[in-house]
Structure formats: C-alpha cells, structure tokens
Protein backbone atom coordinates (compact mmCIF):
# COMPACT_ATOMS: atom_id res chain seq x y z
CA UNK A 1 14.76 86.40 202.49
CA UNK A 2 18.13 86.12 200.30
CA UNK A 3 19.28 89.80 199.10
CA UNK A 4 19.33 90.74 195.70
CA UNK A 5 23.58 90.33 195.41
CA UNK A 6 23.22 86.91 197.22
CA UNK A 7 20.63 85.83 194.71
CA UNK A 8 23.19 86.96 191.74
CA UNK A 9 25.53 84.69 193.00
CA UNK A 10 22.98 81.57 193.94
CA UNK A 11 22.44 81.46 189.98
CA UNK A 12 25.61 81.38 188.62
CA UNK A 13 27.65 77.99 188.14
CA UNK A 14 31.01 79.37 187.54
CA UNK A 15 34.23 76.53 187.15
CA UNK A 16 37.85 77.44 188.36
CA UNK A 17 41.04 76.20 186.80
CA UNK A 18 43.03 73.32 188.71
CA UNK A 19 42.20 70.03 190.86
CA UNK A 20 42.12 72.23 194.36
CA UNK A 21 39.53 74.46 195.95
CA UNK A 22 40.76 78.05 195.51
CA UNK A 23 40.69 81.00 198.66
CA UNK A 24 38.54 82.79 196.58
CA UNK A 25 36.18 80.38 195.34
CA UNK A 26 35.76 78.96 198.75
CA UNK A 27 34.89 82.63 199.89
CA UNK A 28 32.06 82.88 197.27
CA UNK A 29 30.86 79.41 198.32
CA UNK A 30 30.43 80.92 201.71
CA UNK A 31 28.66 83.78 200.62
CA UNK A 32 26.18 81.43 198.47
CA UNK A 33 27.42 80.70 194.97
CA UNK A 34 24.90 78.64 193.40
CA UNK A 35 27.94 76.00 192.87
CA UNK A 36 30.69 74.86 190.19
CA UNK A 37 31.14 73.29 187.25
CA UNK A 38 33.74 70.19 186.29
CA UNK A 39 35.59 71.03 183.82
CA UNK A 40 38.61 68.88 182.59
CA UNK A 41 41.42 70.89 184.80
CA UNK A 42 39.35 69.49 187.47
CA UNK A 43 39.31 66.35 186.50
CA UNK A 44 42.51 65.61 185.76
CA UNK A 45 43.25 63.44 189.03
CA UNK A 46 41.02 60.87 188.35
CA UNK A 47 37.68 60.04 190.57
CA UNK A 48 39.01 59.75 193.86
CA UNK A 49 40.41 63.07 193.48
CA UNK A 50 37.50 64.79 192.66
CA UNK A 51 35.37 63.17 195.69
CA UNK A 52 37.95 64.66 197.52
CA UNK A 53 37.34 68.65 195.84
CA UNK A 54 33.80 67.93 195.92
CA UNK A 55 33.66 67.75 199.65
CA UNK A 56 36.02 70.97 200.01
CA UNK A 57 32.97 72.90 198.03
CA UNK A 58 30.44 71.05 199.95
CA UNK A 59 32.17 72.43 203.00
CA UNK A 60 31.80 75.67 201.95
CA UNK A 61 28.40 75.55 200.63
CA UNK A 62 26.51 72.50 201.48
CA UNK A 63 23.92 73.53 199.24
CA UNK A 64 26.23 73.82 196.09
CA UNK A 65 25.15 72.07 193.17
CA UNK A 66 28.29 70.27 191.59
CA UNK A 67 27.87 69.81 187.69
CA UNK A 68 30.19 67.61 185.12
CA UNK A 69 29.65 66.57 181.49
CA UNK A 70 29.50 62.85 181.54
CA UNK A 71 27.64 61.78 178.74
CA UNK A 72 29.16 58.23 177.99
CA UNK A 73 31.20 57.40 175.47
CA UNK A 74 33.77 60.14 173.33
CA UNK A 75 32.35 62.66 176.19
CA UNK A 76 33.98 61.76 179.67
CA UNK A 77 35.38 64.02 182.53
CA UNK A 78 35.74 61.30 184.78
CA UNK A 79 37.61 59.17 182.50
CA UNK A 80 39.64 61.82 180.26
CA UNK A 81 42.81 59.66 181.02
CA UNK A 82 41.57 56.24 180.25
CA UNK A 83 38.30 56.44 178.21
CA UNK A 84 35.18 55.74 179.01
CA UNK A 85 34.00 52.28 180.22
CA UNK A 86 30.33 52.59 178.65
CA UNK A 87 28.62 53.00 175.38
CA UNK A 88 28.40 56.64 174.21
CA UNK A 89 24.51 57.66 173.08
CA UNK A 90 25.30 56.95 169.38
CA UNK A 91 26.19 53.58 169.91
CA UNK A 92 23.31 52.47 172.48
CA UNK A 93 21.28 54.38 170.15
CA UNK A 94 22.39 51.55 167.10
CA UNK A 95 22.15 48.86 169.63
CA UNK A 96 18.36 49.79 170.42
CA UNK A 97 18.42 48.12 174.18
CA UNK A 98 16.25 49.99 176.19
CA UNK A 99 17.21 48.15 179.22
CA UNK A 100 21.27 48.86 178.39
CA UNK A 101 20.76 52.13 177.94
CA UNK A 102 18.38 52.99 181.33
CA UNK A 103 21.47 50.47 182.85
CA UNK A 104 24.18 52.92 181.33
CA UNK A 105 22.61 55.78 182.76
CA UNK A 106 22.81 54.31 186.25
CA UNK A 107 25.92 53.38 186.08
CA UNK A 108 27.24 56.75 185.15
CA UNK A 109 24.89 58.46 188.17
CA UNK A 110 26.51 55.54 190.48
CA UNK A 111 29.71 57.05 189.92
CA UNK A 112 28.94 60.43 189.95
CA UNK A 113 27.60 60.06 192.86
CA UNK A 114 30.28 58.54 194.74
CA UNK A 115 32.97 61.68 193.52
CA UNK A 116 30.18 64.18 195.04
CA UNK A 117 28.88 65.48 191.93
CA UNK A 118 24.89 66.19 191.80
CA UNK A 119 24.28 67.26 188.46
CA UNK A 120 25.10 65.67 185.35
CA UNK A 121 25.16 67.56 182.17
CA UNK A 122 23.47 64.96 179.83
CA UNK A 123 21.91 63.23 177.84
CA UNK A 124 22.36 65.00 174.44
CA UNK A 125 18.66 64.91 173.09
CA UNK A 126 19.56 66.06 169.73
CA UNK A 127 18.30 64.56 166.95
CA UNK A 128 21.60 64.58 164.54
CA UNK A 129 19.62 65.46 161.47
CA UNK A 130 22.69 66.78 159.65
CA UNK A 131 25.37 64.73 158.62
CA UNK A 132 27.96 67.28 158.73
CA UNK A 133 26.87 68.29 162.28
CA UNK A 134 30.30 68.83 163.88
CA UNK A 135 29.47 69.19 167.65
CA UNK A 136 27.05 66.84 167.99
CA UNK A 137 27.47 63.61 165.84
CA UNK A 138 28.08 60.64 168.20
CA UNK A 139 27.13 62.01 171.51
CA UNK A 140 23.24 61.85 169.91
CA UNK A 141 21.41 58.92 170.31
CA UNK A 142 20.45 59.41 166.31
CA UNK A 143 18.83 60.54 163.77
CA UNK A 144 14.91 59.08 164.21
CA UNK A 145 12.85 61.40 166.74
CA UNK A 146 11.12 58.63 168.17
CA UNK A 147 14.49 56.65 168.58
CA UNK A 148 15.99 59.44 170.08
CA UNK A 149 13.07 60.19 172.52
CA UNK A 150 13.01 56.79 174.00
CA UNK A 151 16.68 56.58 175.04
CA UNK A 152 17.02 59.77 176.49
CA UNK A 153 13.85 58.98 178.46
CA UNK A 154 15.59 55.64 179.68
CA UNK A 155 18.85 57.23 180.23
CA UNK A 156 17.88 59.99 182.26
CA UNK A 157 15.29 57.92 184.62
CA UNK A 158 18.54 55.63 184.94
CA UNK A 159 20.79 58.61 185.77
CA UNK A 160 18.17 60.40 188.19
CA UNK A 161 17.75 56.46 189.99
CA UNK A 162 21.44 56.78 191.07
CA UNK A 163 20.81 60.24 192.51
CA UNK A 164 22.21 62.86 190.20
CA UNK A 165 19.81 65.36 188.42
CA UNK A 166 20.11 64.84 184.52
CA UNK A 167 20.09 67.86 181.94
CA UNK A 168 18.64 67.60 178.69
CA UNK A 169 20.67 69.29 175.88
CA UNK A 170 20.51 71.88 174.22
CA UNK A 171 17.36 72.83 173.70
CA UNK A 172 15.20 73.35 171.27
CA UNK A 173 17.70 71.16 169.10
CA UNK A 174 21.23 71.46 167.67
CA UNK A 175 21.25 68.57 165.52
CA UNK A 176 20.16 70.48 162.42
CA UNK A 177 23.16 72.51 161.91
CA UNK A 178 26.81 72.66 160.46
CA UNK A 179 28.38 75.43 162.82
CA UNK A 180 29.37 74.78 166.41
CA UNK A 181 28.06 77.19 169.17
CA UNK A 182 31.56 76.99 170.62
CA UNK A 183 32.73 79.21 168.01
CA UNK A 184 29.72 80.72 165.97
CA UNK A 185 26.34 81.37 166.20
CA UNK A 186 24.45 78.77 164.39
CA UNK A 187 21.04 78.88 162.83
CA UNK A 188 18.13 76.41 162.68
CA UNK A 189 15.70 77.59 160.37
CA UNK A 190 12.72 75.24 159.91
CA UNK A 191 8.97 76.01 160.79
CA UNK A 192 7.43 75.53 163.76
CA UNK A 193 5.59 71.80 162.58
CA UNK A 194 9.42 70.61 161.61
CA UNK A 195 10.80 71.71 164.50
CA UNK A 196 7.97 69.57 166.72
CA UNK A 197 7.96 66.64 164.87
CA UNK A 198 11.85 66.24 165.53
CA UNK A 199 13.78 68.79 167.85
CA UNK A 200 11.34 68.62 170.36
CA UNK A 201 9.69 65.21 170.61
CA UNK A 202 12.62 63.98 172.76
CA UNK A 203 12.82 66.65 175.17
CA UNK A 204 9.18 66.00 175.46
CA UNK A 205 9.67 62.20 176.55
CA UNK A 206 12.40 63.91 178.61
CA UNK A 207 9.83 66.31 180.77
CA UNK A 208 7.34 63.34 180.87
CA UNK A 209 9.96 61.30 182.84
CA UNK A 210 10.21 63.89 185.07
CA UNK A 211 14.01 65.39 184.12
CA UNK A 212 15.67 67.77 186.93
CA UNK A 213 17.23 69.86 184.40
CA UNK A 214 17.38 71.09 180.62
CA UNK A 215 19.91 72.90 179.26
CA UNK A 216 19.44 75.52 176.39
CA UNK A 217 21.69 75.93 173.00
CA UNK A 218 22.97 79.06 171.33
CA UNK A 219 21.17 78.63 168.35
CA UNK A 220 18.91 81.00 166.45
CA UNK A 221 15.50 79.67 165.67
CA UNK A 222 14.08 82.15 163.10
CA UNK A 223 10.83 80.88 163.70
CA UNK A 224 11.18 81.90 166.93
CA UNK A 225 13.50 84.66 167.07
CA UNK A 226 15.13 85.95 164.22
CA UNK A 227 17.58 87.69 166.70
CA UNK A 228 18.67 86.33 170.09
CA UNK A 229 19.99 82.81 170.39
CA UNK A 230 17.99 80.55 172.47
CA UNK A 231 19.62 80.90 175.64
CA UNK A 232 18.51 84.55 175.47
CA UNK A 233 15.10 84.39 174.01
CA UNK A 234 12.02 84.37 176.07
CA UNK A 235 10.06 83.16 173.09
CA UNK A 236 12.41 79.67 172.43
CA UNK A 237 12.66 79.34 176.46
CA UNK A 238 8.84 79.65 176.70
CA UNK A 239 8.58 77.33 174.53
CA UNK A 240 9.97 74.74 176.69
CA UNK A 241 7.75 75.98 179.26
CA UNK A 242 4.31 76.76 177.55
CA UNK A 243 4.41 73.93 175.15
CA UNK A 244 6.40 71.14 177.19
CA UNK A 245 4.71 72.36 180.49
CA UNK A 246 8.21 71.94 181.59
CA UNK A 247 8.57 73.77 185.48
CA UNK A 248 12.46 72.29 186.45
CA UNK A 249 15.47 74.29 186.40
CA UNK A 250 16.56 75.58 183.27
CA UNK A 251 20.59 75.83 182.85
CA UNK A 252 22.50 78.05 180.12
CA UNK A 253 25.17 76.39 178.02
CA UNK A 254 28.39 78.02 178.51
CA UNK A 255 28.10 81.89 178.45
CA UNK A 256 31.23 82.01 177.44
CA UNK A 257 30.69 80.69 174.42
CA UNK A 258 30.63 82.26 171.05
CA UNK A 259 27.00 81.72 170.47
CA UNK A 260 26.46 83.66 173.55
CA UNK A 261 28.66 86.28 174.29
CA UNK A 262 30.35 87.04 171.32
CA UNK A 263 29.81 91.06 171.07
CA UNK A 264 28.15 91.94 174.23
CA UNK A 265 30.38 89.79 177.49
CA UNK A 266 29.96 87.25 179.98
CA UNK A 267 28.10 89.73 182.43
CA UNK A 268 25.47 90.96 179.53
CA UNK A 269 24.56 87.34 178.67
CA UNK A 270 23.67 86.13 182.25
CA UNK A 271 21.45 88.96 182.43
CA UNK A 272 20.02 88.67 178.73
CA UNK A 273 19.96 84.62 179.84
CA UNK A 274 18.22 84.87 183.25
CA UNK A 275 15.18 87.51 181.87
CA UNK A 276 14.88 84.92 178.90
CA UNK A 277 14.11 82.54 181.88
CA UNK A 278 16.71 80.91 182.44
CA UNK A 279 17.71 79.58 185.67
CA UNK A 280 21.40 78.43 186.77
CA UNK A 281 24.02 79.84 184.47
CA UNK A 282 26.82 77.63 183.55
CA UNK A 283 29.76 80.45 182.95
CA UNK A 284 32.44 78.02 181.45
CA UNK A 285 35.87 76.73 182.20
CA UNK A 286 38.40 77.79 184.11
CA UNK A 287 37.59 81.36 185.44
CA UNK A 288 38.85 84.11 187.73
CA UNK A 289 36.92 84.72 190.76
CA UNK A 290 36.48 88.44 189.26
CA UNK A 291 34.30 87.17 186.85
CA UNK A 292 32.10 85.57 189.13
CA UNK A 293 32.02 89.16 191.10
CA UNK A 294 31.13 91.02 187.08
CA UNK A 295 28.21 89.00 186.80
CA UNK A 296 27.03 89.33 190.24
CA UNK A 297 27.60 93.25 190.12
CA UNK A 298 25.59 93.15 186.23
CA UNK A 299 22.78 91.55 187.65
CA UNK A 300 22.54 93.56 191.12
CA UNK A 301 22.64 96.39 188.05
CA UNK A 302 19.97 95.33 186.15
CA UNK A 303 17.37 94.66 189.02
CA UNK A 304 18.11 98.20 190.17
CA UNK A 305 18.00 99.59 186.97
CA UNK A 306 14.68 97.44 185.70
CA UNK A 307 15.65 95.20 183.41
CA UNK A 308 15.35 92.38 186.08
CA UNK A 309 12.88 91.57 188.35
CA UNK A 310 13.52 90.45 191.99
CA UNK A 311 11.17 88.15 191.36
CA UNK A 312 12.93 86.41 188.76
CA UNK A 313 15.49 85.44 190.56
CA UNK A 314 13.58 84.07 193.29
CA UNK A 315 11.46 82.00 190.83
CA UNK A 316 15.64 80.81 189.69
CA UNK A 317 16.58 79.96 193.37
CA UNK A 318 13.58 78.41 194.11
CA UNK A 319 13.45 76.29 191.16
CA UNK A 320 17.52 75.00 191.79
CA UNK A 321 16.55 74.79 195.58
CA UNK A 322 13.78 72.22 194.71
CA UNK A 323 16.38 70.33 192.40
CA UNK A 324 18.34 69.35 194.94
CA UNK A 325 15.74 68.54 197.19
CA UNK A 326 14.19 66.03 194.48
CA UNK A 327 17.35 63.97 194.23
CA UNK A 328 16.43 60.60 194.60
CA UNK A 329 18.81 58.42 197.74
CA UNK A 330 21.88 57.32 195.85
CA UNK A 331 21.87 53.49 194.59
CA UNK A 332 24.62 51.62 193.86
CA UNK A 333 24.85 49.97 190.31
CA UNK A 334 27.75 48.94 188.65
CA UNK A 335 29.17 48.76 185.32
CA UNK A 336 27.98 45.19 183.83
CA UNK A 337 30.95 44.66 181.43
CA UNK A 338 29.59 42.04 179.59
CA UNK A 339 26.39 43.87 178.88
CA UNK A 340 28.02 46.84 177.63
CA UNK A 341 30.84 44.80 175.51
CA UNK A 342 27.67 43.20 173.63
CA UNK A 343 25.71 46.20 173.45
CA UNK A 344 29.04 47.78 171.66
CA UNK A 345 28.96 43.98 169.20
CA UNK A 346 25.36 44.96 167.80
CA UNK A 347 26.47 48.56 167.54
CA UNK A 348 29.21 47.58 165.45
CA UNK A 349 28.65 47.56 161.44
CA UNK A 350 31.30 46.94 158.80
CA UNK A 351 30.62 48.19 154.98
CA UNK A 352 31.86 45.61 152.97
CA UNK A 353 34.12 42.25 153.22
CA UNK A 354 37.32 43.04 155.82
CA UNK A 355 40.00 41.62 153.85
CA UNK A 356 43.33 39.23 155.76
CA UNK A 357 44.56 41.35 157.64
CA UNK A 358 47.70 39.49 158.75
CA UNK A 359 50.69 41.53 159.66
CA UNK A 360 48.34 44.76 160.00
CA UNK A 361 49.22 48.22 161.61
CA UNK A 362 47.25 50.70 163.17
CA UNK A 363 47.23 53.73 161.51
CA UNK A 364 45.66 56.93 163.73
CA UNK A 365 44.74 60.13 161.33
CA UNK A 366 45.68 63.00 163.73
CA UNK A 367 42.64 65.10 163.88
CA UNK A 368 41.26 67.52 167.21
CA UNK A 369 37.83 67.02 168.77
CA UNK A 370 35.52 69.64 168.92
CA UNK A 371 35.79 71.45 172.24
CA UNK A 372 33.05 69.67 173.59
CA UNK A 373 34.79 65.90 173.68
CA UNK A 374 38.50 67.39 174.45
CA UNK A 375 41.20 66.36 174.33
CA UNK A 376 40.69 62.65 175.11
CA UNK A 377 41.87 59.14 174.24
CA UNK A 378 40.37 57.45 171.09
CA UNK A 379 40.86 54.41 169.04
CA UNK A 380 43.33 51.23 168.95
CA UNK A 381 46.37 52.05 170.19
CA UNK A 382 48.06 53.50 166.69
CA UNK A 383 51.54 52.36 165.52
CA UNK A 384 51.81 55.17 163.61
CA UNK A 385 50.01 58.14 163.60
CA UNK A 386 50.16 60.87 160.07
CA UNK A 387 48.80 64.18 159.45
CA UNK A 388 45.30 64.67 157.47
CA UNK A 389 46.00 64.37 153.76
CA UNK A 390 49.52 62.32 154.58
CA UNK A 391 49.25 59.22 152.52
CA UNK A 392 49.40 56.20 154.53
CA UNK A 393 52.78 54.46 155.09
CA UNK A 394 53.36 51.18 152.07
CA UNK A 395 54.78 47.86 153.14
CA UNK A 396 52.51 46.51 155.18
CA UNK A 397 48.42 46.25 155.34
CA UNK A 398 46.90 49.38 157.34
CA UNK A 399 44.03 49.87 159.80
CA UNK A 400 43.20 53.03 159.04
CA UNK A 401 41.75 55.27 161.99
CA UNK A 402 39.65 58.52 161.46
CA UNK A 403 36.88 60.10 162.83
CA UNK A 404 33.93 62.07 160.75
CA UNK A 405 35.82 61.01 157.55
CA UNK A 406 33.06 62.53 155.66
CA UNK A 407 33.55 65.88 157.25
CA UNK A 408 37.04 65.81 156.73
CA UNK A 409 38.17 65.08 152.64
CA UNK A 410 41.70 65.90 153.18
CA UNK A 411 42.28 62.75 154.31
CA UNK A 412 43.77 59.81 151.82
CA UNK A 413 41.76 56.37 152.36
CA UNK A 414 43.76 54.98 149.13
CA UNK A 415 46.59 52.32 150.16
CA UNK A 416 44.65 51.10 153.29
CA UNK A 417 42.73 47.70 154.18
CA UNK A 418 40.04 48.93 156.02
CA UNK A 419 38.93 52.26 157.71
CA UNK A 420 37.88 52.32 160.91
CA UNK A 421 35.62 55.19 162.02
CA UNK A 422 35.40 56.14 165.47
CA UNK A 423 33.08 59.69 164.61
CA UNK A 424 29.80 59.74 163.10
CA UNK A 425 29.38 57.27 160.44
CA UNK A 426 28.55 59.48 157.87
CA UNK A 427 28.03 59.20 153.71
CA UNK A 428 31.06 56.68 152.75
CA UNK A 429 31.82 55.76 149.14
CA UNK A 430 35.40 55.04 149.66
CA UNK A 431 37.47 52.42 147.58
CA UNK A 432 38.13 49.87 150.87
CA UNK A 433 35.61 48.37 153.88
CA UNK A 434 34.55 50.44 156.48
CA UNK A 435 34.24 49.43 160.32
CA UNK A 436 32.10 52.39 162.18
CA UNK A 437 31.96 52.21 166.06
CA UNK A 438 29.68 55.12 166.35
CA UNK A 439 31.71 56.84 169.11
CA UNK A 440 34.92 55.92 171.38
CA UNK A 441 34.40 53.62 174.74
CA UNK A 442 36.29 51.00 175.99
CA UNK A 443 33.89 48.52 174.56
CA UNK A 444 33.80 50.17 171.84
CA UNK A 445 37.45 49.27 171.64
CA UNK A 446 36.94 45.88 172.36
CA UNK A 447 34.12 45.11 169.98
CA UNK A 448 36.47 46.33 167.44
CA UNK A 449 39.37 44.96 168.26
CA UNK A 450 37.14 41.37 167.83
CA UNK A 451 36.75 42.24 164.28
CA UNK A 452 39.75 42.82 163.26
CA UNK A 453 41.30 39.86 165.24
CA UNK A 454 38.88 37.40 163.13
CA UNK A 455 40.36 38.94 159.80
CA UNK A 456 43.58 37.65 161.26
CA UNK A 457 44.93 41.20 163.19
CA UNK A 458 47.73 40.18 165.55
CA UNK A 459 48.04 42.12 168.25
C-alpha cells in the first residue's frame, strides 16, 4: 500500500523547463511522480529528441504517464518548428469526413507513440458557440453539437487505436465564452437544458467511445456553482460522473492558470482540484522541482488535517493506474498526404470572386496566439509583415494574412486583394474577398496556396 506523500506525488503531472531530464526530476520519478507534461521547451528538438527524454523518464519511472498537447492543426508540440502536417479540428470539422478525421487521429497517436508519449491532451470538444471565443476558435471541431460530437468520437477512437490515451477538453464546455482561462476566470452562464443540449452532448459521444481521459476547464458554471471554477467544483465534476456515467481519469487544466490559482496558489488548487474529484493534476510549464515538493507537502497537509481523504487519492491512483493499463498495442498508421491535402480543398471557402492576382505579395498582420497555440508558424510565407492597424504597403496587389479578423478591428483590410484568414472565420463584411482556412496545417497551406495560384499568384 502506497503512503499518503507517495500518493501526493503519483497525482501530480508537473513539466520542467528544457529538452533534458533534470537531477531533480529524475529523483521524483524515482520516488513515484505520477509523470510529466510536454510543454514547448521540451519540444523544441524535434521528435527524435523527445523519444530520446521520454525514455530517460521512463527509466526513472516506468509507470510515468507522458502527456503533450497535440491537437492537429494551429496546436502542435511536435511540430512547433515546421507546422503541423494534418488538418486542425476546425477544418476536418468543415470537411465533414468521418473517416479523415478517425484517420487524423491515428496518425497523430502513431507518432506520439513512437517519441514515448502516452497521453495526448485532445480533442477539444468544445462547441465554439461564441464568435469572439479567443482560446478556442479553430482548435473546435464547430459550432453544431451533433457535428462536434461525432468527430471527437472518431478522433479519439483513432487516437486511442494507435495507443495513446485521448483527453477530452475542457469540460463542461468553454466554447460559450469571450475570456481565456489562461488569464481570467471566465463564466458560462446558461441553464442546465442549454448546457446539455450543446456543452455536453460531445463529451457524451466521447464517454460512449470509451475515452481514457477528460480534462476539466476553469470556468464558472452558475448553474452549477456560482463560486468555484470547474476544476474545483464537486458539483460540475459530478456532473461528468453522475450524468455521463463517466469512471476514467479525470485531469485538471493547468493549475497554474489564472482561472485556477489566481488568489489562493498552485498548492491550494491541487487540493481544492483533487476533493472536487479530480484525478491527475496537470501543474503547467516549466517548473521548479520545489513546486512539485509544495504540492506534495499541501496535500500530505490536507489528509492529515481532514480536508482529504486517503481514500481519494487511492480512488486517483487507481483510476491513472488502470489508464495505462487500457492502452491499446501501438499500430502504425501514417500520414496519407493526399487525403489530408483534399480534406484541407473542401475545408477551404472563399467569400466572394478572388480577383488577378498577378504580381501579388504576401502580406502577414503580426498578431500573438493565445497561449494555448504558442508561438508557432502560420500562413504563406509573408514578404512583408506590418503591425495591426498599419495600412498595407501600395504598389503592388496584396494577400492579406490575419487571423480572427473579427476579433481584432484594428486591423486595415482597405488597399488589399483578398484576405486570407488563417483563425476562426468569423462575421466578415469587409470591402474585398475573403479566403478562410479554418486553422494553420501544412495542407492547409497547400490548399491555399492552390487558390491563389489559379487567380494567377506567382510564387
């Protein structure tokens, strides 16, 4: 039987900073840290290099569970250098190919599996209900429940195929807001009956495929809990349990978080988060060893004090020991180019007539990605690239690139040929056509590139 210290640490999914194994992090391996999470300082030396970090922790624990965000698309660890080579969710959500999008999913696990990671943080099964949404947008799979439902259902059982335990997110739903958890605490405030006829009816489809994993969202559901944010609340968590009949491992988003921690610290929310119900708790990026020790000593705290059972831990363990013992044997599948390239054609859309665009430059509006998607490649290759609300340069005819230009008004669409929107395609009454690619990928890229080549683009 595991001791109550050893149990704080088999819950907690910390990440460290850097592409190497750290002495200290190896030493809380040992001892029986529940395992790490990717992260893109991790990443940063492409797959090969993480195979090779994912066997270091596997040395030290064999039983650690190794977790990544690879959701496709604008969100890629693996690919942060080069972007990704599949459709994102929003675009196999517009293509509507069942079959591409279980084959995406396996392609993705394929990988994963080969650099040594077990656990993939996706799908996204958010319904993106709000326009304006600006964490969620193109990593959804849309904005019709029932759409929604059925992809993430083929996705995962592709994922989980290729042996790597999928994680639902964020439960119950962050597509109906306007704030990002990252850096606020949002609020979803619909009734019950609203909130089951669209947040939940694709983690549903989800459960019934039999999902290793769903992740929770710092979001307050009024209806609810007017107070705590669903990775804290017993009443949204048993929701996912007493309504979804839903008995897998239940992970926290980032604790470090605003949505979380803001106010009361790290060590306070993986308490708050494990009597909620929760099960593995994903800390965030790039953090000391000491932290890792904070939470473990908070926890050890609040079973001696009362505010934790013993038991509820054990229930945690348990439930992340028969994860990994689930995993299905690893098969191979790789990335069908061709299918992907025409799954990003029918994805595709264009708002109007594209004009001759002989002589045309690329033109990238600089704008960040939420913390979620990083810092990672998107669109053409620019030619020039101007600052939100810079007018675009005269001369010659422009290829204007933006993403969420609805979100964003600052920026001047006047003077260019055509707009092409890598973010969510969102309300558009601009004065010149619109091209939307509903998300970045490399056949994204290509399907676009297509386009503009037939309105006479020369490069």
């Amino acid at each position: 039987m595991s001791s109550v210290p050893t149990l704080a640490l088999r819950v907690q999914l910390p990440a460290f900073a850097g592409t190497t194994l750290p002495d200290d992090y190896a030493g809380l391996l040992a001892e029986g840290l529940g395992g790490v999470c990717y992260f893109g300082s991790n990443t940063a030396g492409g797959p090969p290099a993480v195979a090779e970090l994912s066997a270091a922790i596997r040395a030290a624990n064999p039983r650690a569970v190794i977790a990544v965000d690879e959701e496709g698309g604008d969100v890629t660890r693996l690919h942060a250098l080069d972007g990704s080579p599949v459709l994102g969710p929003a675009a196999l959500g517009a293509a509507d190919d069942l079959a591409l999008t279980r084959d995406t999913g396996r392609a993705i696990g394929t990988e994963m599996a080969a650099a040594g990671i077990n656990l993939d943080f996706g799908p996204v099964a958010d319904v993106n209900s709000h326009p304006d949404n600006p964490v969620i947008g193109t990593r959804s799979f849309g904005t019709d429940p029932a759409r929604v439902a059925a992809h993430v259902a083929s996705w995962v059982t592709g994922l989980q195929e290729a042996g790597v335990a999928a994680c639902a997110k964020h439960f119950p739903g962050h597509g109906d807001t306007a704030q990002d958890s990252h850096l606020e605490l949002p609020t979803v405030d619909v009734d019950l009956a609203t909130l089951a006829a669209r947040e939940l009816v694709p983690f549903a489809a989800a459960v019934e495929v039999g999902i290793a994993s769903v992740m929770t969202s710092h979001i307050v559901v009024p209806a609810l809990d007017a107070e705590l944010p669903g990775t804290l609340s017993a009443p949204v968590l048993g929701l996912l349990r007493d309504r979804l009949g839903y008995d897998g491992v239940i992970v926290s988003d980032a604790l470090d978080m605003a949505g979380a921690s803001a106010g009361r610290g790290i060590p306070e929310a993986a308490v708050l988060s494990l009597a909620a119900g929760a099960d593995l708790l994903c800390i965030g990026s790039d953090k000391p060893a000491a932290l890792v020790r904070a939470t473990q000593d908070a926890i050890v705290a609040a079973v001696h004090d009362g505010r934790l059972s013993r038991e509820r831990l054990e229930q945690a363990a348990a439930r992340i020991d028969r994860m990994l013992d689930g995993l299905a044997a690893p098969t191979a599948y790789d990335v069908d180019a061709d299918a992907q390239l025409d799954g990003a054609r029918r994805a595709v859309t264009v708002d109007g007539e594209l004009p001759d665009l002989g002589g045309a430059v690329v033109v990238s509006v600089a704008s960040a990605a939420n913390i979620a998607i990083g810092e990672v490649p998107w669109g053409l290759t620019p030619d020039v690239v101007i600052a939100p609300g810079e007018p675009v340069p005269p001369g010659r005819p422009v290829v204007l690139q933006v993403r969420d230009l609805h979100r964003r008004p600052e920026i001047v669409v006047d003077g260019a040929a055509v707009v092409v929107e890598w973010g969510w395609p969102g309300p558009y009454g601009g004065p010149v056509p619109r091209i939307c690619a509903r998300g970045y990928s490399r056949p994204g890229a290509a399907a676009v590139t297509e386009l503009l080549r037939k309105a006479g683009w020369e490069r």
